[in-house]
N, C-alpha and C. Protein backbone atom coordinates (compact mmCIF):
# COMPACT_ATOMS: atom_id res chain seq x y z
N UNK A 1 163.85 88.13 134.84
CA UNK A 1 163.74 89.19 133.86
C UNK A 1 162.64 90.16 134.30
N UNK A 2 163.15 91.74 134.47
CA UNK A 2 161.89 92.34 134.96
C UNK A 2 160.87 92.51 133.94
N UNK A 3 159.78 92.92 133.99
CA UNK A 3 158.69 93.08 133.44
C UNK A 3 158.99 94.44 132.17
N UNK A 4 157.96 94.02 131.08
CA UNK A 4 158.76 95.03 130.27
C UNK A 4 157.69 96.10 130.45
N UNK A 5 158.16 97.74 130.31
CA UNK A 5 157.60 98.76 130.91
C UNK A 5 156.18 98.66 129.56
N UNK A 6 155.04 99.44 130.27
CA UNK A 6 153.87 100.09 129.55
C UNK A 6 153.60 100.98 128.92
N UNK A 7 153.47 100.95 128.01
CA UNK A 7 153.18 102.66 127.02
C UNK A 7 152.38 102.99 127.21
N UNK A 8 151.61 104.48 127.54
CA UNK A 8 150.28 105.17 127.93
C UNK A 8 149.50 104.62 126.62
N UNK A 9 148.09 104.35 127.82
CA UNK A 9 146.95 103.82 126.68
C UNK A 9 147.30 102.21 126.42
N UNK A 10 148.10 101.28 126.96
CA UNK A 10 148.42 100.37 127.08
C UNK A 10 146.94 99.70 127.98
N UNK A 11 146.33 98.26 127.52
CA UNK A 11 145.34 98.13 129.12
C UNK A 11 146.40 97.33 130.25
N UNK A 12 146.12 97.92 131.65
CA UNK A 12 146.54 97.37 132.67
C UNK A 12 146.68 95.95 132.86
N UNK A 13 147.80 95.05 132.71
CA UNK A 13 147.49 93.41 132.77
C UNK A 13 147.15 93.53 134.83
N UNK A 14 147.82 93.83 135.03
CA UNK A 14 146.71 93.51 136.70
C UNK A 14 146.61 94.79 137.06
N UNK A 15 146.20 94.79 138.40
CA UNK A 15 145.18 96.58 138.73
C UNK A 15 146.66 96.46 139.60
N UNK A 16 146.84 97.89 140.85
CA UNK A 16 147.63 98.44 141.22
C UNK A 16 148.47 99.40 140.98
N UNK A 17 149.26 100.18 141.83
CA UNK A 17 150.38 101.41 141.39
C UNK A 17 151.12 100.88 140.39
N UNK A 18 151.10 101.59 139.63
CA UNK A 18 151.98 101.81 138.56
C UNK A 18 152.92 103.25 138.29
N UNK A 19 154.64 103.03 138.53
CA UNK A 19 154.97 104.29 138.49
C UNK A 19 155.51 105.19 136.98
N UNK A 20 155.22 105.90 137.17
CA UNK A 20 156.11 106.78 135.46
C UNK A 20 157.33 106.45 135.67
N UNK A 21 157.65 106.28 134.69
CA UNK A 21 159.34 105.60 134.31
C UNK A 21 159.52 106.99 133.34
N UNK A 22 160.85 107.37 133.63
CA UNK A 22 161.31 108.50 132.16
C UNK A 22 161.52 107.79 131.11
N UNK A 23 162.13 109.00 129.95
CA UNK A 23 162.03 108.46 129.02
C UNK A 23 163.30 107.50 128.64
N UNK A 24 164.68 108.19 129.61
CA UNK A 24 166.07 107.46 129.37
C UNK A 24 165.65 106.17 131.12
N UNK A 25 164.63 105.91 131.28
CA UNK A 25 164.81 104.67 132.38
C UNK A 25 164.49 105.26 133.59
N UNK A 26 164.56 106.38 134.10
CA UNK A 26 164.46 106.78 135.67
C UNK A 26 163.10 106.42 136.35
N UNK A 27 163.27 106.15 137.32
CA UNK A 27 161.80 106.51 138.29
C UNK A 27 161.88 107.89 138.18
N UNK A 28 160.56 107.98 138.23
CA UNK A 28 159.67 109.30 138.66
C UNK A 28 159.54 109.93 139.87
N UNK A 29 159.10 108.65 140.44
CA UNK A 29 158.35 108.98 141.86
C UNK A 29 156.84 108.90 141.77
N UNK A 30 156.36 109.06 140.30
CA UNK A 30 155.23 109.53 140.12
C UNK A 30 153.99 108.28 140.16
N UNK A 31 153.36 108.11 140.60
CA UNK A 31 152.16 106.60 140.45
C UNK A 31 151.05 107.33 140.13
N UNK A 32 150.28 106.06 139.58
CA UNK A 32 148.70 106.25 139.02
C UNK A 32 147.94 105.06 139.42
N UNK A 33 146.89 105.05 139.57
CA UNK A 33 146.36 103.57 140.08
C UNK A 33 145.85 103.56 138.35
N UNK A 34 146.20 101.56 138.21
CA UNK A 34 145.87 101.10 137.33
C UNK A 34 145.00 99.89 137.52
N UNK A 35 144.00 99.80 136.59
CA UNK A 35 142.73 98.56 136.52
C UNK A 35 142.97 97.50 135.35
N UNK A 36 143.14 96.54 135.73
CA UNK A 36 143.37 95.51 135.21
C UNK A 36 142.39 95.83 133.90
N UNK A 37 142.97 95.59 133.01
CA UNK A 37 141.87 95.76 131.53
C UNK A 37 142.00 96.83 131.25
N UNK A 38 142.23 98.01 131.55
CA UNK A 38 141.50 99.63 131.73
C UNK A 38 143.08 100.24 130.84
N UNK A 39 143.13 101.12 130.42
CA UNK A 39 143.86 101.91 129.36
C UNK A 39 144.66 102.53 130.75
N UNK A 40 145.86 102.56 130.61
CA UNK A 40 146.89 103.36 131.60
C UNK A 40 146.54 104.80 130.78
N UNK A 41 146.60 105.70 131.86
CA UNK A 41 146.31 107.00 131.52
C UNK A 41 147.46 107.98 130.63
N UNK A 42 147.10 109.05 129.65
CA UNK A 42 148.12 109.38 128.73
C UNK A 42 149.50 109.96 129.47
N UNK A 43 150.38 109.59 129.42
CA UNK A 43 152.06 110.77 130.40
C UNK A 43 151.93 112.10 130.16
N UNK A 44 153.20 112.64 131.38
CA UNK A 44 152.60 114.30 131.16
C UNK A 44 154.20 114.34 129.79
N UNK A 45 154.88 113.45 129.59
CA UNK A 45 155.57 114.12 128.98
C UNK A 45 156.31 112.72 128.22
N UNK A 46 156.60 113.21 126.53
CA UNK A 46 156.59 111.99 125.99
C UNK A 46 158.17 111.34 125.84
N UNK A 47 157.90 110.18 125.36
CA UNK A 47 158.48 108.87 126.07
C UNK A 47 158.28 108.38 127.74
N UNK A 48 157.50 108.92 128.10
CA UNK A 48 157.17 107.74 129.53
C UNK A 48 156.68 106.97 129.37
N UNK A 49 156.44 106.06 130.22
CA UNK A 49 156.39 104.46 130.26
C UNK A 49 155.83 104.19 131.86
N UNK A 50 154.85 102.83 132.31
CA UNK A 50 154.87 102.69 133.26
C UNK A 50 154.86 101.58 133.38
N UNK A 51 155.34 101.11 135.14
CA UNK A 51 156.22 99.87 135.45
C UNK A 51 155.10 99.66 136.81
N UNK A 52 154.42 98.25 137.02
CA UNK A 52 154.03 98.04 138.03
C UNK A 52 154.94 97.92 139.07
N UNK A 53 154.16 98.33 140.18
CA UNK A 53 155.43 98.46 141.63
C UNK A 53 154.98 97.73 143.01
N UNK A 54 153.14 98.17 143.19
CA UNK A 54 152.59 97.66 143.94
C UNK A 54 151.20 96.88 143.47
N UNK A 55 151.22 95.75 143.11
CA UNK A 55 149.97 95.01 142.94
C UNK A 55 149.05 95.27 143.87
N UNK A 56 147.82 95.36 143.47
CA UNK A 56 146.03 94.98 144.11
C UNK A 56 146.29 93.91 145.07
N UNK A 57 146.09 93.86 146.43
CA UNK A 57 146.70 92.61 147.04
C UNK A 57 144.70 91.78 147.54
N UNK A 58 143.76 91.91 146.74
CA UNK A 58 142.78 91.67 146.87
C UNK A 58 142.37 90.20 145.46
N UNK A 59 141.18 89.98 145.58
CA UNK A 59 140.90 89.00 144.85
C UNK A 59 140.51 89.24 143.43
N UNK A 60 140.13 90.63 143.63
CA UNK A 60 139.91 91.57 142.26
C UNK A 60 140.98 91.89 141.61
N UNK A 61 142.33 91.61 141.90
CA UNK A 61 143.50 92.16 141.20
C UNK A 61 144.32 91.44 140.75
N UNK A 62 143.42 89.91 141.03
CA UNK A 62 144.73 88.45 140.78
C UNK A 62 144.22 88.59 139.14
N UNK A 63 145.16 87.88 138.58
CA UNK A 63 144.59 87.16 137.39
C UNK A 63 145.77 86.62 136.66
């Protein structure tokens, strides 16, 4: 089951790219780096959502 997408202002469950998802499901293209704990930043346009893509591959990003 994939992961269910993030609402802006959501905190990051692990750090890494995270991409904008539209609002009907599409990729973007678009990434933001996200911090584990840390509030995903607000979308430029509403109903987006973001979907981790590339995890922190460090010791700081497990959890």
């Amino acid at each position: 089951m994939p992961p269910k997408p993030l609402k802006p202002g959501n905190k990051a469950p692990h750090s890494g790219q995270y991409e904008k998802i539209g609002p009907r499901g599409g990729h973007t293209g678009e990434e933001v780096t996200g911090v584990k704990g840390r509030k995903l930043p607000p979308s430029s346009k509403p109903g987006q959502t973001y979907e981790l893509v590339d995890p922190t591959k460090n010791g700081a990003g497990r959890g």
